[in-house]
Protein backbone atom coordinates (compact mmCIF):
# COMPACT_ATOMS: atom_id res chain seq x y z
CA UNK A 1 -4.82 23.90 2.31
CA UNK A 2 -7.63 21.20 1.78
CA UNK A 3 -10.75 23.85 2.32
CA UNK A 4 -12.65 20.52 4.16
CA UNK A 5 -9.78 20.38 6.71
CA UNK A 6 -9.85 23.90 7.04
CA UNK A 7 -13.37 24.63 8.23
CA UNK A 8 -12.71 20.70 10.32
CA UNK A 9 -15.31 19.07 7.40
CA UNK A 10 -14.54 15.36 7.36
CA UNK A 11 -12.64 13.78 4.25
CA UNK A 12 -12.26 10.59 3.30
CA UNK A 13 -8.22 9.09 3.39
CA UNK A 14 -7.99 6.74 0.19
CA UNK A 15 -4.83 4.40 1.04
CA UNK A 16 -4.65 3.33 -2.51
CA UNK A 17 -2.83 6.63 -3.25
CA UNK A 18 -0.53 6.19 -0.10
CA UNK A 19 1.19 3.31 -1.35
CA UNK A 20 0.10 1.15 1.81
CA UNK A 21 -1.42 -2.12 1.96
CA UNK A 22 -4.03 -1.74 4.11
CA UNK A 23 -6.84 -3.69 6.20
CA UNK A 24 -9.44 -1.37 4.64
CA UNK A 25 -8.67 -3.29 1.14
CA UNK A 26 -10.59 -6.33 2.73
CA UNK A 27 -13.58 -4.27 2.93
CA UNK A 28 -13.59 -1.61 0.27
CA UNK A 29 -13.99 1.26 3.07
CA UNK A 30 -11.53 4.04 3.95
CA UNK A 31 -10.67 6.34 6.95
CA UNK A 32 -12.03 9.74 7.11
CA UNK A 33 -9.81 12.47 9.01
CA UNK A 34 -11.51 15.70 10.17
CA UNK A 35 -7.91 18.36 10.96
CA UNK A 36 -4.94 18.95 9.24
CA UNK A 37 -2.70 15.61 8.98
CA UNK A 38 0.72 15.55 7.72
CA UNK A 39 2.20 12.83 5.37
CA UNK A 40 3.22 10.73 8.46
CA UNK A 41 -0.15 10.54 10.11
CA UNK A 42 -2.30 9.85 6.71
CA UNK A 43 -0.38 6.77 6.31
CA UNK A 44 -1.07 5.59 9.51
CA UNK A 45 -4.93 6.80 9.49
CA UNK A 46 -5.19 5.34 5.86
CA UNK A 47 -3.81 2.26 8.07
CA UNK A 48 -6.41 2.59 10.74
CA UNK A 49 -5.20 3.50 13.36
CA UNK A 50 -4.92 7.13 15.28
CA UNK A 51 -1.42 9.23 15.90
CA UNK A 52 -0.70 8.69 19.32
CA UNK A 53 2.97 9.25 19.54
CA UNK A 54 4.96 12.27 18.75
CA UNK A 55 7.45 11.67 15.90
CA UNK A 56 10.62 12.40 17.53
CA UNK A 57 12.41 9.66 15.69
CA UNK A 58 14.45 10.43 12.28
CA UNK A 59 16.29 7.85 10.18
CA UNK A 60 19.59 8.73 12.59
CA UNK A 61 17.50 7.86 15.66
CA UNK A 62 15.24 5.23 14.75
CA UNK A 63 18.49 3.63 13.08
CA UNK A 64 20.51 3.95 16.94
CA UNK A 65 17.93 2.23 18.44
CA UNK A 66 18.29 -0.88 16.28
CA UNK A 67 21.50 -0.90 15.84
CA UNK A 68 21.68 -0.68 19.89
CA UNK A 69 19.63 -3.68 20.17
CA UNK A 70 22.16 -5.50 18.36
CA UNK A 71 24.86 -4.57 20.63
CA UNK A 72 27.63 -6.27 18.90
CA UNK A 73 30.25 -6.28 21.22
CA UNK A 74 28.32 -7.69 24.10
CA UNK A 75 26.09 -9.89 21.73
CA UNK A 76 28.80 -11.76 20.10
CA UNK A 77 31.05 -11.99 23.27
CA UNK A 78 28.14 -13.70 24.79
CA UNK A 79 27.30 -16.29 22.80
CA UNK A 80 31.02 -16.74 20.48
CA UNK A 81 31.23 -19.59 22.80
CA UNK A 82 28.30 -21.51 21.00
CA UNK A 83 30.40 -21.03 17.78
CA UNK A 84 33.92 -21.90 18.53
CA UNK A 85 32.09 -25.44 20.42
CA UNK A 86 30.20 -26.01 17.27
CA UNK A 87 32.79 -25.66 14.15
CA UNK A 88 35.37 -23.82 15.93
CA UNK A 89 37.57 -20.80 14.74
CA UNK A 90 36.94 -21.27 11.02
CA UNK A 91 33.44 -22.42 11.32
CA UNK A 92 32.63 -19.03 13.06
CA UNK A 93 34.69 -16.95 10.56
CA UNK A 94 32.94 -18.54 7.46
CA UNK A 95 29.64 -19.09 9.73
CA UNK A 96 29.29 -15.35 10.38
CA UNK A 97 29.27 -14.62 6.41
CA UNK A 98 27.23 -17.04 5.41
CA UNK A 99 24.77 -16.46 7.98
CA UNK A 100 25.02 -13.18 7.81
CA UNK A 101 24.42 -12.83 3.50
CA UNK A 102 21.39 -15.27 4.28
CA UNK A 103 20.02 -12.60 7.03
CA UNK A 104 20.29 -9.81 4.44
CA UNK A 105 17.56 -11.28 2.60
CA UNK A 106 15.29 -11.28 5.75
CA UNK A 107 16.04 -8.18 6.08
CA UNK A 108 15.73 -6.83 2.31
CA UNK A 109 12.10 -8.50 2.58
CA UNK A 110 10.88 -7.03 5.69
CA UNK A 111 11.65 -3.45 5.10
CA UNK A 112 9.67 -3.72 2.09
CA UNK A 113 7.24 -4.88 4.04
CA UNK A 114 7.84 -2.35 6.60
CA UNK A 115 7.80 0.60 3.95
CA UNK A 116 3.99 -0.59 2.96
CA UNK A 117 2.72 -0.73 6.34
CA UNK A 118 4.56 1.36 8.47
CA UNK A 119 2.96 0.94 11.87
CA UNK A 120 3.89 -0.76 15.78
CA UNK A 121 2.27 -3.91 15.26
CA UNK A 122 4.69 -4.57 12.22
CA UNK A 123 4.89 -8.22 11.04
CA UNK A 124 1.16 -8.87 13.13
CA UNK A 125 -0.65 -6.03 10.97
CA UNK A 126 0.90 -7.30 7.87
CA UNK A 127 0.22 -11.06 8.50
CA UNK A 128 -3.83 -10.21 9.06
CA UNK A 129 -3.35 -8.31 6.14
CA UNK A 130 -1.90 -10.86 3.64
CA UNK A 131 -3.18 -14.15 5.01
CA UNK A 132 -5.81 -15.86 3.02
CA UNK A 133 -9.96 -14.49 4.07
CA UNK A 134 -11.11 -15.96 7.03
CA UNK A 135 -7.51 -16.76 8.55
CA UNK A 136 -6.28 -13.32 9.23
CA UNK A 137 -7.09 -12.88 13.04
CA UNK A 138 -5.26 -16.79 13.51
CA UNK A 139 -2.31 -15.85 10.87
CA UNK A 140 -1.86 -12.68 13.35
CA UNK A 141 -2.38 -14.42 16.37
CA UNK A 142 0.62 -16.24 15.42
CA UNK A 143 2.91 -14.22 14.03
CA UNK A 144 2.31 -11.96 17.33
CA UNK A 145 3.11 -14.43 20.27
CA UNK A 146 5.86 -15.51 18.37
CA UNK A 147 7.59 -11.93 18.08
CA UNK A 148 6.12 -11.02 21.66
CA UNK A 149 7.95 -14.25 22.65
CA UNK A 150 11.12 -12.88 20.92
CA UNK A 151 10.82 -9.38 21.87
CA UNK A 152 10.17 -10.91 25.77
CA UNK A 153 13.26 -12.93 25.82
CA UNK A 154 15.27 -9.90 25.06
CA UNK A 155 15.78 -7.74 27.99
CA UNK A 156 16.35 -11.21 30.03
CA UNK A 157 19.22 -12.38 27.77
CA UNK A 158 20.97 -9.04 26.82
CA UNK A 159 21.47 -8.17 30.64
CA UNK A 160 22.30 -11.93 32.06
CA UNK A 161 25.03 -12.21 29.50
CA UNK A 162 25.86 -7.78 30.97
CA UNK A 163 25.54 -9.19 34.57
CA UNK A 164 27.46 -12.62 33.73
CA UNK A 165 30.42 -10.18 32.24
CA UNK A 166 30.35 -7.35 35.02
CA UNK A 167 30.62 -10.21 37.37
CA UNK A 168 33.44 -12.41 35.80
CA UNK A 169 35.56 -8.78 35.49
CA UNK A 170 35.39 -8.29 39.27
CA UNK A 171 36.61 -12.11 39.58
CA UNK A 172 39.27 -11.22 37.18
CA UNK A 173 40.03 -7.54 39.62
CA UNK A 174 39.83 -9.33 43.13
CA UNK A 175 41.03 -13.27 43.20
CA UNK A 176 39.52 -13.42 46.19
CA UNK A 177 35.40 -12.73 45.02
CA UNK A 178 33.40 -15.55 43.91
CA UNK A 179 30.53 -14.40 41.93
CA UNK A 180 27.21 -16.78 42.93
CA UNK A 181 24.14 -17.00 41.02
CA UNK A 182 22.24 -15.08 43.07
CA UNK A 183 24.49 -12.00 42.47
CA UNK A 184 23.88 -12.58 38.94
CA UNK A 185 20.24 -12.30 39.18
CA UNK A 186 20.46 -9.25 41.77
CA UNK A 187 22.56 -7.33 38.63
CA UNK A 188 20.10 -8.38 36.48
CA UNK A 189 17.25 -7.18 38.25
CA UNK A 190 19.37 -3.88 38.90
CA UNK A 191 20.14 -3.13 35.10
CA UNK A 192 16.35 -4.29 34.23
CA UNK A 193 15.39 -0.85 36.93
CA UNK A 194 17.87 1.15 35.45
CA UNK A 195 16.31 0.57 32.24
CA UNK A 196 13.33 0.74 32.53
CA UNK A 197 13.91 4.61 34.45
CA UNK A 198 15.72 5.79 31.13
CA UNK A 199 12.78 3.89 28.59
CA UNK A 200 9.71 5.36 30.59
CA UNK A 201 10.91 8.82 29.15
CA UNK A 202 9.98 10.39 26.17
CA UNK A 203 10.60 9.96 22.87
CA UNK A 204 13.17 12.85 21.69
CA UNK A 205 15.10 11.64 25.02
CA UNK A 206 15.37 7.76 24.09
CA UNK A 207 16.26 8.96 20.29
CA UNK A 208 19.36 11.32 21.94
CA UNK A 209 20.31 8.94 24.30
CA UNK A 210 20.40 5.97 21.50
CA UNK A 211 22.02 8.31 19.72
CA UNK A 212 24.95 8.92 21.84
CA UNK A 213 24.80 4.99 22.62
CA UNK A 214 25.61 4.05 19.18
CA UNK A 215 28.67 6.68 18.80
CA UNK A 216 29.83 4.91 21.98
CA UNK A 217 29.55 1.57 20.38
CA UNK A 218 31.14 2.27 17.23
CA UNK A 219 34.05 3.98 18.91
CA UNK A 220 34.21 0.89 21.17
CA UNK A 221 34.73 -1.11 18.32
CA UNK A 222 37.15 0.51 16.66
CA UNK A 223 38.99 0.33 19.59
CA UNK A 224 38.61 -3.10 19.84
CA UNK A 225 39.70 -4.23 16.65
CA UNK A 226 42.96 -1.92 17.14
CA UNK A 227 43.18 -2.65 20.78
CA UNK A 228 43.07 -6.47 20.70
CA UNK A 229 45.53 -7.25 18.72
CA UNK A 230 48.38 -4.82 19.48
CA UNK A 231 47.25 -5.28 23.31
CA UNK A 232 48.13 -9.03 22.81
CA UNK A 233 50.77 -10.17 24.93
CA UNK A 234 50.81 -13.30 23.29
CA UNK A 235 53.80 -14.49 20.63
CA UNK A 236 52.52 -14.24 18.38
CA UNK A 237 50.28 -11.75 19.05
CA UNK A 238 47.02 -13.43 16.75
CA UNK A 239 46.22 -16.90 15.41
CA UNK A 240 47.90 -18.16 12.30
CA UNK A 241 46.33 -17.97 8.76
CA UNK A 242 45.67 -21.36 8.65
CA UNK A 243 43.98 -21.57 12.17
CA UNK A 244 41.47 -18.78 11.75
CA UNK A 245 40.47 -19.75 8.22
CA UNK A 246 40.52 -24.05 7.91
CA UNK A 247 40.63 -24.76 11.37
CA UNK A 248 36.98 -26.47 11.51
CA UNK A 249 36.64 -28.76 14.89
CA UNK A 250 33.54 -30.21 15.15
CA UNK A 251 32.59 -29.93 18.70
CA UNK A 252 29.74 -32.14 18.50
CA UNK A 253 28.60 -35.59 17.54
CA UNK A 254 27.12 -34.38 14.36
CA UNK A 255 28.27 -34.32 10.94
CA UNK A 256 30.29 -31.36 10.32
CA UNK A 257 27.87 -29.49 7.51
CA UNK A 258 25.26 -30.02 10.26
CA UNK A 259 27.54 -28.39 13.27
CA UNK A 260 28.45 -25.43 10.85
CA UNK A 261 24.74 -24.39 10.81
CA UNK A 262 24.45 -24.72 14.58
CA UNK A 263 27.30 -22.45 14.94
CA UNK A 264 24.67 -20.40 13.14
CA UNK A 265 23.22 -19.13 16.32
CA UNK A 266 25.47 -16.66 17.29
CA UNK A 267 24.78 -14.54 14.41
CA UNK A 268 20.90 -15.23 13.66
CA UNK A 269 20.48 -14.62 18.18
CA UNK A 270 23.00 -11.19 16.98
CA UNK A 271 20.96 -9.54 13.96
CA UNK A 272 17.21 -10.18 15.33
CA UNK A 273 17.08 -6.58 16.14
CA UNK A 274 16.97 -4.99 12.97
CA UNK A 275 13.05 -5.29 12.84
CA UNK A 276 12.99 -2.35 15.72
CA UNK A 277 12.58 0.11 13.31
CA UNK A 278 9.12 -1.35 11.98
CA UNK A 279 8.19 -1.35 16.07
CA UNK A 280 9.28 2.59 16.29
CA UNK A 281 7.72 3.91 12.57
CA UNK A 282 4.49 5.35 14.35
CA UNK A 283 7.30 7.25 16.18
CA UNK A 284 9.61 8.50 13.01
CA UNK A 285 9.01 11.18 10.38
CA UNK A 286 9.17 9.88 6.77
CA UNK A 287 8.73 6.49 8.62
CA UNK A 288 7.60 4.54 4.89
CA UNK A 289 11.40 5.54 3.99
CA UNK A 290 13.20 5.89 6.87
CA UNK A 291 12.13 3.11 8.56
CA UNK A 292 13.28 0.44 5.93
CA UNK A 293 16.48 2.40 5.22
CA UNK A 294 16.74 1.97 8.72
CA UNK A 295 16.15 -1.84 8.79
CA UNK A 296 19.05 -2.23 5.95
CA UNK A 297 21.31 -0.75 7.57
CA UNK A 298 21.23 -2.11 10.61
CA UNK A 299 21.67 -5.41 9.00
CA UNK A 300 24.29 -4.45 6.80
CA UNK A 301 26.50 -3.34 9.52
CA UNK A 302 26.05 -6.00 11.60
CA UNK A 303 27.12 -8.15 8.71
CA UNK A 304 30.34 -6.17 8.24
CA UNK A 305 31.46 -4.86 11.89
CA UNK A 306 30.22 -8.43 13.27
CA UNK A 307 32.54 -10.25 10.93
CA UNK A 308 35.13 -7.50 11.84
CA UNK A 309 34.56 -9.13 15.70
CA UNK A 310 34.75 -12.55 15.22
CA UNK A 311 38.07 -12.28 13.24
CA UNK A 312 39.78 -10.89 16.28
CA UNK A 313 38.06 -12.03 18.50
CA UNK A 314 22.96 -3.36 24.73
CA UNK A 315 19.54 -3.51 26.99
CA UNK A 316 17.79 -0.35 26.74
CA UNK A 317 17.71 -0.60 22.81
CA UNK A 318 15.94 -3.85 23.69
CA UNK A 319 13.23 -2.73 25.97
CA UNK A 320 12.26 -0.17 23.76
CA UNK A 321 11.75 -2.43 20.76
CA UNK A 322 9.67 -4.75 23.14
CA UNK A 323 7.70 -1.80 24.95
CA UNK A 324 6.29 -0.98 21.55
CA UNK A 325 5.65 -4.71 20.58
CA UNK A 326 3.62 -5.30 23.77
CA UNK A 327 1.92 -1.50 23.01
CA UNK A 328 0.83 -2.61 19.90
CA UNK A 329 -0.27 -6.39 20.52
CA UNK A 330 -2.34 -5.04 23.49
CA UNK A 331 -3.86 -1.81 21.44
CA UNK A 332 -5.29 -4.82 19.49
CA UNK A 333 -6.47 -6.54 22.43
CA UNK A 334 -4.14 -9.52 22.00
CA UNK A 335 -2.38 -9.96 25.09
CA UNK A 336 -3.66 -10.34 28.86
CA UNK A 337 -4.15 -6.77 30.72
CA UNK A 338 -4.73 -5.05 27.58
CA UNK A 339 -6.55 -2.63 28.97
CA UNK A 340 -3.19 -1.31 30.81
CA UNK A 341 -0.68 -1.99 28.64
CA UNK A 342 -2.09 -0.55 25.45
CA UNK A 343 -2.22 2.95 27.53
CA UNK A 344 0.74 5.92 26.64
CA UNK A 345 1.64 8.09 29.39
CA UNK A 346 0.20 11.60 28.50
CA UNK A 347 3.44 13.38 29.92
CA UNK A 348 6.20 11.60 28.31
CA UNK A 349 3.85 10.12 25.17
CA UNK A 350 5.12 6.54 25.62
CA UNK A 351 3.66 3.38 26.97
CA UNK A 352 5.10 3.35 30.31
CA UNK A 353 2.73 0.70 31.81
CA UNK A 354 4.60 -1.71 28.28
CA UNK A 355 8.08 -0.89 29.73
CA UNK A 356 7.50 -2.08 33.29
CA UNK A 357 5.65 -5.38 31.64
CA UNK A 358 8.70 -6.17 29.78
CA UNK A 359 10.80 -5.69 32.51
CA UNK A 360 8.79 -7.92 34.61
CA UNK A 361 8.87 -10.91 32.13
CA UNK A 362 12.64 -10.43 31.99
CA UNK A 363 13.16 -10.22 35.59
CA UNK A 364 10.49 -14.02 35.95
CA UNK A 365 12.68 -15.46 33.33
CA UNK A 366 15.91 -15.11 34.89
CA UNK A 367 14.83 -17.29 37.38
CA UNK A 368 15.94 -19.50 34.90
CA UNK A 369 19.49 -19.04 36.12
CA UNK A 370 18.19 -20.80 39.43
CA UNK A 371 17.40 -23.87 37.27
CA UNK A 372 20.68 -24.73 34.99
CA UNK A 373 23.01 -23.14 33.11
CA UNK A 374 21.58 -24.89 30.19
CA UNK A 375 17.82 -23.50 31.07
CA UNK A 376 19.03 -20.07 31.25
CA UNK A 377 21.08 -20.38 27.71
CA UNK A 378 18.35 -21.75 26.03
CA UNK A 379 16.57 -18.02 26.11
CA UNK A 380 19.13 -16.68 23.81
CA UNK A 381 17.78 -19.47 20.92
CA UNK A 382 14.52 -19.09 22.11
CA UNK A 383 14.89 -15.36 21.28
CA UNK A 384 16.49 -16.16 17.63
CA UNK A 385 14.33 -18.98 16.50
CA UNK A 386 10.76 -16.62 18.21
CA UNK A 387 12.26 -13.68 15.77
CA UNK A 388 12.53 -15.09 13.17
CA UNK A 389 9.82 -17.29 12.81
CA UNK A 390 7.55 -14.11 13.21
CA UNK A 391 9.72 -12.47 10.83
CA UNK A 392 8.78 -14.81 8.22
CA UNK A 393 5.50 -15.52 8.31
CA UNK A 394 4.52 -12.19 6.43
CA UNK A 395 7.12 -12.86 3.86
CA UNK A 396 5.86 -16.25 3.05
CA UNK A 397 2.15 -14.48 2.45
CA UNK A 398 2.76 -11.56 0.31
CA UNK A 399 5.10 -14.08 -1.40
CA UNK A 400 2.48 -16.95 -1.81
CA UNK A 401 -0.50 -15.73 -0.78
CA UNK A 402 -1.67 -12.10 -1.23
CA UNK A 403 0.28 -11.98 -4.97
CA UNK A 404 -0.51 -8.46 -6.43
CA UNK A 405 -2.94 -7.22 -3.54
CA UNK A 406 -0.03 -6.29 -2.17
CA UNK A 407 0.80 -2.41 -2.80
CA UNK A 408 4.48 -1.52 -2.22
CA UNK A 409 5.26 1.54 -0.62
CA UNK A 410 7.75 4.18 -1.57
CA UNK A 411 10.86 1.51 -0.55
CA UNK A 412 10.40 -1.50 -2.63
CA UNK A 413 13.02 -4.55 -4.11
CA UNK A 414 10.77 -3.86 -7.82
CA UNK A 415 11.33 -7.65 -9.87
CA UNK A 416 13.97 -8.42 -6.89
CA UNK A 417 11.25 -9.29 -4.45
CA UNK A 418 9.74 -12.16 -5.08
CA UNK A 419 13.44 -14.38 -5.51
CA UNK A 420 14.63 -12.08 -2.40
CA UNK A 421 11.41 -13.28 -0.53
CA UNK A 422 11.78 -16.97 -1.48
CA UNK A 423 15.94 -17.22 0.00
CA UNK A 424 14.69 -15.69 2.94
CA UNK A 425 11.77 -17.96 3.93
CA UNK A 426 14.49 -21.23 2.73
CA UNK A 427 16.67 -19.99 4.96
CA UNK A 428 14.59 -19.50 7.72
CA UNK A 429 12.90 -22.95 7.30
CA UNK A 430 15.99 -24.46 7.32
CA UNK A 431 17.21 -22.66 10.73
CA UNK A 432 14.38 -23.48 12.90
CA UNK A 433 14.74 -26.87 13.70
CA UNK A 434 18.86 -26.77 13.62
CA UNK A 435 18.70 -24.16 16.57
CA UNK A 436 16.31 -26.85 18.49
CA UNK A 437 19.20 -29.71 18.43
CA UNK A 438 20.90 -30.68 21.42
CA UNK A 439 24.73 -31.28 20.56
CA UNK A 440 24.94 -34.50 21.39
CA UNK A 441 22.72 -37.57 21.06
CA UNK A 442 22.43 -40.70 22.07
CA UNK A 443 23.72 -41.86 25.33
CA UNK A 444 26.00 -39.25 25.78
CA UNK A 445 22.47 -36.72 26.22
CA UNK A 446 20.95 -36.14 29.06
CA UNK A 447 19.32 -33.16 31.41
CA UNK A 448 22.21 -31.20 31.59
CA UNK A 449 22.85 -30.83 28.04
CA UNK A 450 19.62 -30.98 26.73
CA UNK A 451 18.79 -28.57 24.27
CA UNK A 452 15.52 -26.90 25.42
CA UNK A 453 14.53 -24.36 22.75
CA UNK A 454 11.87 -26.49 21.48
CA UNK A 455 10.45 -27.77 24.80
CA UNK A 456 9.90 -23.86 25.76
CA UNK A 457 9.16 -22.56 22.31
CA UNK A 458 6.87 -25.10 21.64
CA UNK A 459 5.07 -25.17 25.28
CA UNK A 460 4.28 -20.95 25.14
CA UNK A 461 3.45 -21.22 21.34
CA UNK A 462 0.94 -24.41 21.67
CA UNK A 463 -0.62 -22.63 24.79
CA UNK A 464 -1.36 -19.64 23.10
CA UNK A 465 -2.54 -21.86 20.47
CA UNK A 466 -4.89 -23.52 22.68
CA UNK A 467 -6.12 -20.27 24.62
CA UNK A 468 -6.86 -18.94 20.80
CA UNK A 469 -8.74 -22.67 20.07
CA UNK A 470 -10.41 -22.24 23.58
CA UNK A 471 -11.44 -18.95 23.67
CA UNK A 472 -9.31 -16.19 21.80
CA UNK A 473 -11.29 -17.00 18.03
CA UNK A 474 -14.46 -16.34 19.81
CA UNK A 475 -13.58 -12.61 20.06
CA UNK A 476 -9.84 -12.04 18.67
CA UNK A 477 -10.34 -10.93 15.09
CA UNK A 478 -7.22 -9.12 14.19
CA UNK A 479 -6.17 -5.85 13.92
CA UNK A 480 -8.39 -2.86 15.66
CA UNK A 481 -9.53 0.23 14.06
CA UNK A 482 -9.64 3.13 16.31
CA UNK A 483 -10.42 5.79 13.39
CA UNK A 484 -13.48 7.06 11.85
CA UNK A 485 -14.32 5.07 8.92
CA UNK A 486 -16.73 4.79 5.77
CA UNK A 487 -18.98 1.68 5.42
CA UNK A 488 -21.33 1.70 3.00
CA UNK A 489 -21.19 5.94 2.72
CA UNK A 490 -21.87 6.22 6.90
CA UNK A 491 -18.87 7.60 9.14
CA UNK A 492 -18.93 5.04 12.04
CA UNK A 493 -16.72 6.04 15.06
CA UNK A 494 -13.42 3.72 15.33
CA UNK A 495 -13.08 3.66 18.83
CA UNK A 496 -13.21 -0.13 19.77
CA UNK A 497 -14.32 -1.34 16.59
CA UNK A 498 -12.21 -4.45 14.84
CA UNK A 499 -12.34 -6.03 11.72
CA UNK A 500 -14.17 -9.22 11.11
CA UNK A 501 -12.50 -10.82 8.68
CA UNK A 502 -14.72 -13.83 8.57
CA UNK A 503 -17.74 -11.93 7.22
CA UNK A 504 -15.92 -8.63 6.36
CA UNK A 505 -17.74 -6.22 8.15
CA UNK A 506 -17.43 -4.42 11.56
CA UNK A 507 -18.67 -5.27 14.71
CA UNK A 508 -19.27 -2.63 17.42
CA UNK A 509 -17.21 -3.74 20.80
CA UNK A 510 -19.47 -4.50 23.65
């Protein structure tokens, strides 16, 4: 044992040994620790930040909780239906694998990511990290409505489409009930409670119960796939050959290419989970390797069992992912109520006060439901398009800005990640506005159809913009450090102190 951390001496935390890139390279200083730290909780001090959360999570857990927010079965069920209008049967067969391959690379480049900077605020940290000097604190600003956004929309869309199902099964049980919207929304605000009882608990319970939830999804699957179609009572009992592999109907008025890619959404709405595992890594052990295995895999398997789906053919998970988001955006002071949200329950060691928030936002946007079909179905590509546009903003700066100030951590792509990087940010570039068209056009479009991803997108986005133009840049300069510190050989106390990246220095907060 270190004879300085045994007699509580302080020591100084050099992150250039960790493998991390962190926001003490854009200052030259480094954290200084003053007890016994394990492997986990250098990383995160070298980081700047202070272990609040126990470490309940391993790879198994932290891996069920992601692959729970994908929640195949439900996920594709409830938006197949934007598919098959698109390109139909053989669009979504051959949509799903394309789509899918393309995600990979996302994926590939985040954990990477993920495994350098292992913390809660995820894709934020690392874009105030990598952007250019003097542009962190907007890069982040960014970045973090934009997965907050995501991460909001979650809870909201996962249970509508849960209600919207529970609801069309009782039609199907008693002829005689007609489901109305308001017993939608009632559902939804039910299954929002329920969820937000089991997520307000503590770690090592949320890792079981995920745990258990994804043995229950994978043996619903399997049943599935057997179950559909032997259960068929159709003759015969699946499509032809022909039909579920060159049967492309163009359901819209655009060229067919075009319509493939919209058909897209289903898939890219699917897999925008898989960065959980970056929210949870201040909550693993071995989170700079578990957590990016962890981000792989979920991606790979919902490339694989999703496919498996769509040829014959998840809440909580959600709410945790976002609980963390909003933790982190608010421990940074980048989200209203702050002062709340950024607070973890000292029973239970999670942010209870982030749970409820989420839960809130989900319960005010399906009011939506109250407005139009349409309004209400535009959350699910508000959710994709939010994702992944926070996904990639990172990716595009350690790929074209940062260059070799970037320090890979113990997961890496080696002379893979640059080319991996640069399909993933094509892709995404090329997604963004395709998920914003309407299907039709011309005459034929009107309120009722209109495609509102962009109208609502847009709006939040350019308001945060403004409040950050306004306001925010006057005191919002990135990420927070709440450890003790050098700067220029003094120890300064972390508590509320946040680096300036415009003149590189720290500024005590009033």
């Amino acid at each position: 044992m270190d004879s300085a951390m045994a007699s509580g001496r302080r020591r100084t935390v050099d992150e250039g040994t960790l493998n991390v890139t962190s926001v003490f390279q854009k200052t030259g200083d480094h954290a200084v620790i003053d007890h016994v730290a394990d492997a986990d909780e250098e990383v995160l001090v070298a980081l700047g930040y202070k272990q609040e959360f126990k470490r309940d999570f391993s790879l198994l857990s932290t891996f069920s909780v992601s692959f729970s927010v994908l929640g195949l079965l439900p996920s594709i069920a409830s938006t197949l239906s934007y598919n098959l209008a698109y390109s139909g049967p053989a669009g979504s067969v051959w949509g799903w694998v394309v789509a899918g391959v393309l995600i990979q690379f996302v994926a590939l480049s985040m954990a990477e990511i993920c495994s350098s900077m292992p913390t809660a605020g995820g894709l934020y940290y690392a874009s105030a990290v990598l952007a250019p000097e003097g542009w962190g604190p907007l890069c982040s600003w960014i970045t973090g409505w934009s997965n907050f956004l995501g991460q909001a929309t979650g809870p909201c869309s996962v249970n509508y489409a849960l209600s919207s199902m529970i609801l069309t099964a009782a039609e199907i049980a008693n002829p005689d009930y007609t489901a109305e919207t308001f017993h939608v929304y009632l559902l939804l605000l039910a299954l929002l409670i329920f969820e937000g009882l089991l997520t307000m608990n503590s770690t090592k319970f949320i890792g079981r119960l995920n745990v258990i939830g994804t043995i229950t999804n994978m043996v619903a699957l399997i049943i599935f796939v057997i179950w559909m179609p032997v259960g068929s009572i159709n003759t015969p009992k699946t499509n032809s050959n022909d039909y579920v592999w060159t049967e492309v109907i163009n359901g819209t008025e655009w060229p067919t290419g075009f319509a493939f890619m919209m058909g897209f959404l289903s898939v890219i709405w699917t897999m925008s989970g898989y960065d959980a595992p970056f929210h949870l890594s201040e909550e693993c052990s071995n989170a700079n390797i578990a957590s990016p295995r962890a981000i792989v895999l979920t991606a790979q398997l919902g490339l694989y069992l999703g496919w498996a789906i769509i040829l014959f053919f998840v809440g909580q998970g959600c709410t945790v992912a976002s609980s963390r988001v909003v933790y982190a955006y608010s421990r940074d002071g980048a989200l209203p109520g702050s002062r709340w949200l950024k607070k973890v329950n000292h029973t239970t060691h999670t942010p209870v006060y982030a749970v409820w928030f989420v839960l809130t936002l989900g319960a005010l946007l399906g009011l939506l439901m109250f407005a139009s079909p349409v309004a209400i179905g535009a959350v699910f590509s508000i959710g994709a398009i939010a994702q992944y546009v926070a996904f990639t903003i990172p990716i595009a700066l350690k790929l074209f800005v940062v260059g070799d100030k970037f320090r890979p951590g113990p997961w890496h792509l080696g002379r893979f990640s640059k080319p991996v990087g640069v399909v993933a940010c094509a892709y995404v570039v090329l997604m963004v506005p395709v998920l914003c068209f309407p299907s039709v056009k011309g005459a034929d479009l009107n309120t009722l159809n209109m495609n509102y991803t962009c109208l609502i997108y847009g709006g939040v986005m350019s308001l945060a913009l403004l409040w950050y133009a306004v306001d925010a840049r006057k005191w919002f300069k990135g990420p927070k450090i709440n450890v003790d510190h050098l700067i220029h050989t003094q120890v300064l106390d972390g508590q509320g102190l946040e680096v300036n990246q415009d003149d590189i220095s720290f500024d005590k907060k009033e």
